[in-house]
Structure formats: structure tokens, C-alpha cells
N, C-alpha and C. Protein backbone atom coordinates (compact mmCIF):
# COMPACT_ATOMS: atom_id res chain seq x y z
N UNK A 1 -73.35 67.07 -155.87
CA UNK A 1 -72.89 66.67 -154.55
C UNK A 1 -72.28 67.90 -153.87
N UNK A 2 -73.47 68.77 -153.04
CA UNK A 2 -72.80 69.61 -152.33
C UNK A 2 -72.20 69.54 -151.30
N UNK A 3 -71.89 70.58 -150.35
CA UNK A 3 -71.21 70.23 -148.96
C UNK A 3 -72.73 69.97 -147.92
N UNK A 4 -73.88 70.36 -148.06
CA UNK A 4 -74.92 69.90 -147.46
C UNK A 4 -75.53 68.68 -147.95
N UNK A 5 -74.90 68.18 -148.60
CA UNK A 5 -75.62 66.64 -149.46
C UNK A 5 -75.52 65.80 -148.15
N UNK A 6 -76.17 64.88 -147.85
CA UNK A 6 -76.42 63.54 -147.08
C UNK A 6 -74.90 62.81 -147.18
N UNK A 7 -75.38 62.86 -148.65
CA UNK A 7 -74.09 61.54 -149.46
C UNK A 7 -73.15 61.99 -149.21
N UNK A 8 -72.74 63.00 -149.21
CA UNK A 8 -71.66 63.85 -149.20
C UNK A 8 -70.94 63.39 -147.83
N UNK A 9 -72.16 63.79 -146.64
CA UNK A 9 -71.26 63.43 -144.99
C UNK A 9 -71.11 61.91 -144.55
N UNK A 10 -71.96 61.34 -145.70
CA UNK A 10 -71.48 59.61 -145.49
C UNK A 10 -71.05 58.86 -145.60
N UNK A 11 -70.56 59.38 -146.76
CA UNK A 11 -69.08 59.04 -147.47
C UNK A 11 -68.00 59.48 -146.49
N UNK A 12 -67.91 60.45 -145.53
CA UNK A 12 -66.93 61.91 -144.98
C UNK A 12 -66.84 60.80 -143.70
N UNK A 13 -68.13 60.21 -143.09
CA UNK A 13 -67.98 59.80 -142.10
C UNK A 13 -67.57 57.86 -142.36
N UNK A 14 -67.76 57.48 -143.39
CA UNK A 14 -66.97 55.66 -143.77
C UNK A 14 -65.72 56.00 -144.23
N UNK A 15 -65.41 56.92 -144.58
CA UNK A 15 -63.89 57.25 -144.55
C UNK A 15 -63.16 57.57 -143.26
N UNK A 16 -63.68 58.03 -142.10
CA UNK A 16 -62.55 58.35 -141.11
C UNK A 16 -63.44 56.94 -140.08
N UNK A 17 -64.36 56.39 -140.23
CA UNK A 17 -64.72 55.02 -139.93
C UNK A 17 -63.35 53.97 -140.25
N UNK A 18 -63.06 54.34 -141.22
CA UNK A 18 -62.11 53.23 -142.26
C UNK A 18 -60.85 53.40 -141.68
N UNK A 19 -60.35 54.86 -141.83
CA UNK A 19 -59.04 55.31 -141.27
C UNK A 19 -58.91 55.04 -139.64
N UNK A 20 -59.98 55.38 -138.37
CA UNK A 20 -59.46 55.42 -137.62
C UNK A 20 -60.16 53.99 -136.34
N UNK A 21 -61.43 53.59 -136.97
CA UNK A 21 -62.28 52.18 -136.32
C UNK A 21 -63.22 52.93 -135.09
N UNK A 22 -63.80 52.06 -135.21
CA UNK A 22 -64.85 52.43 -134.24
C UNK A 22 -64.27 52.69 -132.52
N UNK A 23 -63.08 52.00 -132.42
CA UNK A 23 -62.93 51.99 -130.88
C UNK A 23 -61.98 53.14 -130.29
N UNK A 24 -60.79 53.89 -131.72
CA UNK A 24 -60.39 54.48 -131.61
C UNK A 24 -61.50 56.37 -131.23
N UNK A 25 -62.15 55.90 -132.49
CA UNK A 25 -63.51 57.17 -132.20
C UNK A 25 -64.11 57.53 -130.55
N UNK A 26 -64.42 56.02 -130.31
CA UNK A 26 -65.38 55.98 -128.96
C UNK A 26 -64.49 56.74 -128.11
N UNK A 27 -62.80 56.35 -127.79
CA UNK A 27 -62.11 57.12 -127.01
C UNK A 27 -61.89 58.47 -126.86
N UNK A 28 -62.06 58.93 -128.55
CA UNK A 28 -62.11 60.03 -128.22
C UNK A 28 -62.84 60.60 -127.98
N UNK A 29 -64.14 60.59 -128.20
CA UNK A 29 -65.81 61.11 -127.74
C UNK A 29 -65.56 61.01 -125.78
N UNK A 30 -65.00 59.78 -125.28
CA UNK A 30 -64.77 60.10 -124.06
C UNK A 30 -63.71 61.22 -123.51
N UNK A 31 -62.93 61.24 -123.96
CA UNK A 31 -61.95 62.07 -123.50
C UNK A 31 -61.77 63.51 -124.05
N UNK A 32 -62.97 64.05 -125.02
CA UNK A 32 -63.40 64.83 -125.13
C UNK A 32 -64.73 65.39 -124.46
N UNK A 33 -65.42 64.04 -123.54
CA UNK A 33 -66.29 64.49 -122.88
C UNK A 33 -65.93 64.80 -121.39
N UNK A 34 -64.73 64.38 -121.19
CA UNK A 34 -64.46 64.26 -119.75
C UNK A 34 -63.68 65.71 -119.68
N UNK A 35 -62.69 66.14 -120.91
CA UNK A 35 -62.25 67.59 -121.13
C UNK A 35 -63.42 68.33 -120.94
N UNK A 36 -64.52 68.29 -121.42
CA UNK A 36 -65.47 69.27 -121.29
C UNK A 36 -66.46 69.31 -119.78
N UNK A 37 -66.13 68.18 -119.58
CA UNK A 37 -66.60 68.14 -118.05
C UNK A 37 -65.72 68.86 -116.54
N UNK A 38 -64.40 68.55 -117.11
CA UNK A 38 -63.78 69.07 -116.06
C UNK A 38 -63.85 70.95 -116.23
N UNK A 39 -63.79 71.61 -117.64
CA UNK A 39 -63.60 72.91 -117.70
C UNK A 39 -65.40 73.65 -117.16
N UNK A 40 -66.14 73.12 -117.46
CA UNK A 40 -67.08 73.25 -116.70
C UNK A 40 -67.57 73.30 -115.15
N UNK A 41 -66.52 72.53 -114.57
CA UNK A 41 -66.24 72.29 -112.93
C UNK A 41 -65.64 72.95 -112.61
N UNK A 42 -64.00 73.55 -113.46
CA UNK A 42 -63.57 74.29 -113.51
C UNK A 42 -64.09 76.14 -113.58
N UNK A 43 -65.00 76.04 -114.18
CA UNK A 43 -65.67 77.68 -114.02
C UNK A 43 -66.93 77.23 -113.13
N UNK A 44 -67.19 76.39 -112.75
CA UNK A 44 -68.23 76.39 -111.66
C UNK A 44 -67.48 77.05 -110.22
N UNK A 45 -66.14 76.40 -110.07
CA UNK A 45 -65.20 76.63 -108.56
C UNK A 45 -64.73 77.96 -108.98
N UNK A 46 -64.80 78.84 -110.17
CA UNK A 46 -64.18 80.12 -110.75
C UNK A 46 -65.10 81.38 -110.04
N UNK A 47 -66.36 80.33 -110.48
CA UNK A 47 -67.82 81.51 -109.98
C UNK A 47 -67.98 81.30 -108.43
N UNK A 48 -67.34 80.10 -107.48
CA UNK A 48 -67.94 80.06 -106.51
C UNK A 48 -66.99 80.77 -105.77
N UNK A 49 -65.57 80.84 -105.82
CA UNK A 49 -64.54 81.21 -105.01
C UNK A 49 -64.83 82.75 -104.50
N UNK A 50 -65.21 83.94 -105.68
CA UNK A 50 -65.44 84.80 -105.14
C UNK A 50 -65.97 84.94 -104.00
N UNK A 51 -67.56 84.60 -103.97
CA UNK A 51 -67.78 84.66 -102.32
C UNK A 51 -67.12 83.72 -101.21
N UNK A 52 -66.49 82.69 -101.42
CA UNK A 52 -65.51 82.37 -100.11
C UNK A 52 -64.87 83.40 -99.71
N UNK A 53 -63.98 84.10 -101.02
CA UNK A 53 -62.94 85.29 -100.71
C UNK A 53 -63.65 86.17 -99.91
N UNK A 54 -64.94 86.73 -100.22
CA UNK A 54 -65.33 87.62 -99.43
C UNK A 54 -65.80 87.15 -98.11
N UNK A 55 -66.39 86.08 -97.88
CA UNK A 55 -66.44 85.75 -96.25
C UNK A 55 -65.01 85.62 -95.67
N UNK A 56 -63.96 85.27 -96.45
CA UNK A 56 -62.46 85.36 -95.84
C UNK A 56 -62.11 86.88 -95.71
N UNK A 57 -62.70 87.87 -96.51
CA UNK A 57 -61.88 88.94 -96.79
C UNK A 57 -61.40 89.90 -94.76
N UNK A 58 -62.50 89.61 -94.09
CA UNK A 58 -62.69 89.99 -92.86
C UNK A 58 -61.77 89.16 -91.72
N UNK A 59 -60.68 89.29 -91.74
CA UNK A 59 -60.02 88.14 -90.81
C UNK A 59 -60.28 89.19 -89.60
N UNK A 60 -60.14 87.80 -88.35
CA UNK A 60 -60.20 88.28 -86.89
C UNK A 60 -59.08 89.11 -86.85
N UNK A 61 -59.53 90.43 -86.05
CA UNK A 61 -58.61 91.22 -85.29
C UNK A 61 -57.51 90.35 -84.21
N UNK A 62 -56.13 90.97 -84.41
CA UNK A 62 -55.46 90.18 -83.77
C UNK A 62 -54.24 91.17 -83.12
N UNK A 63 -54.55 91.43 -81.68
CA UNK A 63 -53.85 92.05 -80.81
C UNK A 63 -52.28 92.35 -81.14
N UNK A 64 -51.30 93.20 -81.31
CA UNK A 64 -49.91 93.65 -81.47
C UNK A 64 -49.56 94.80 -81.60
N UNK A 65 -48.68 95.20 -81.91
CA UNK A 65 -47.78 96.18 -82.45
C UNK A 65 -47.34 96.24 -83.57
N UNK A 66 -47.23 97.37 -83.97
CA UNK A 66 -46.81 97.60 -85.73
C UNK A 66 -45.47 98.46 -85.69
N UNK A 67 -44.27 98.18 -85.96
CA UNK A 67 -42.92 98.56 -85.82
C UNK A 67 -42.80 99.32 -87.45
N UNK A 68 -42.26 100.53 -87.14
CA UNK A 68 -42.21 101.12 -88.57
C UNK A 68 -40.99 102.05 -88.16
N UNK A 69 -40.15 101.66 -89.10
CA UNK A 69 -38.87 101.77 -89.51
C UNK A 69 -38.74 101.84 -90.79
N UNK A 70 -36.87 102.13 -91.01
CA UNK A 70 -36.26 101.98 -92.41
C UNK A 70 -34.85 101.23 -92.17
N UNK A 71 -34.90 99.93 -92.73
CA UNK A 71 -33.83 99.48 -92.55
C UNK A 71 -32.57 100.33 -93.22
N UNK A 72 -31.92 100.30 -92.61
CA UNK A 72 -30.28 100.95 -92.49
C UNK A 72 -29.07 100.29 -93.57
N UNK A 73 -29.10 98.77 -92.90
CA UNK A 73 -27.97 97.81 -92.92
C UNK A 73 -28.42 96.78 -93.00
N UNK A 74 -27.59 95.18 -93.00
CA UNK A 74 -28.25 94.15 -93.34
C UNK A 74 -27.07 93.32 -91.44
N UNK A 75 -27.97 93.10 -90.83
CA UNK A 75 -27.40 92.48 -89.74
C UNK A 75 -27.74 90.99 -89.72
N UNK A 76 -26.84 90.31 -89.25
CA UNK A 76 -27.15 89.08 -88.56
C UNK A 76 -27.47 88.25 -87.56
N UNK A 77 -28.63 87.51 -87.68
CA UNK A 77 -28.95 87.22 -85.91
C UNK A 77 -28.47 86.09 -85.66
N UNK A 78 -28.24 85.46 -85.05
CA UNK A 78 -27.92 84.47 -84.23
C UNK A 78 -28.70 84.25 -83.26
N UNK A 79 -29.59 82.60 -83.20
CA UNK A 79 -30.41 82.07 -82.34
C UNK A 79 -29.83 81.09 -82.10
């Protein structure tokens, strides 16, 4: 009775049959399929974001002034 024997994994599998029931199993087959579903969606939105970023990377030009200084002191405003 090796570790590739038949008998071997059928015994392996009416033992955690026994210990944990069929309905406990089923849950986890779901909620291990739904983990693997979301990390998959998850690197799908991983691969797609880059190019959003780059059609964002170009924002509209936007008319002002650029003030360049060194603050001094710490003042307070009052509005």
C-alpha cells in the first residue's frame, strides 16, 4: 500500500468524508471557488488599470500661476 495506491486515497478520502460530511466539504469547494474567482478579477483590473493610467496620465492644461517661494514663518489666516 503505497502513497500512489487507489486504496490508499480511498480510504484518505472516507476518512475526512467521516470527519467532516458531505455538506461541510461542498462549502468549502465553494468558497474556495469564489476565493479563486475573485483573485482572478482581481489581476484582470491589475492588468487593465495600467492603460486607464495612461489615458489619465495627460490631464487638460489649466490656465494660472505658479508662486515659488520659501516659507519663512508659520502665519495665520483668518477668513
Amino acid at each position: 500500500m503505497g502513497i500512489g495506491s487507489i486504496w490508499h486515497w480511498l480510504a484518505v478520502l472516507a476518512i475526512v468524508l467521516l470527519i467532516f460530511g458531505t455538506k461541510k466539504l461542498r462549502n468549502i469547494g465553494s468558497d474556495l471557488g469564489g476565493a479563486v474567482k475573485g483573485f482572478k478579477d482581481g489581476m484582470r483590473e491589475a492588468t487593465d488599470k495600467p492603460a486607464e493610467k495612461a489615458a489619465d496620465a495627460a490631464p487638460a492644461q489649466v490656465g494660472g500661476k505658479t508662486v515659488e517661494g520659501q516659507v519663512t514663518g508659520k502665519t495665520e489666516s483668518r477668513v
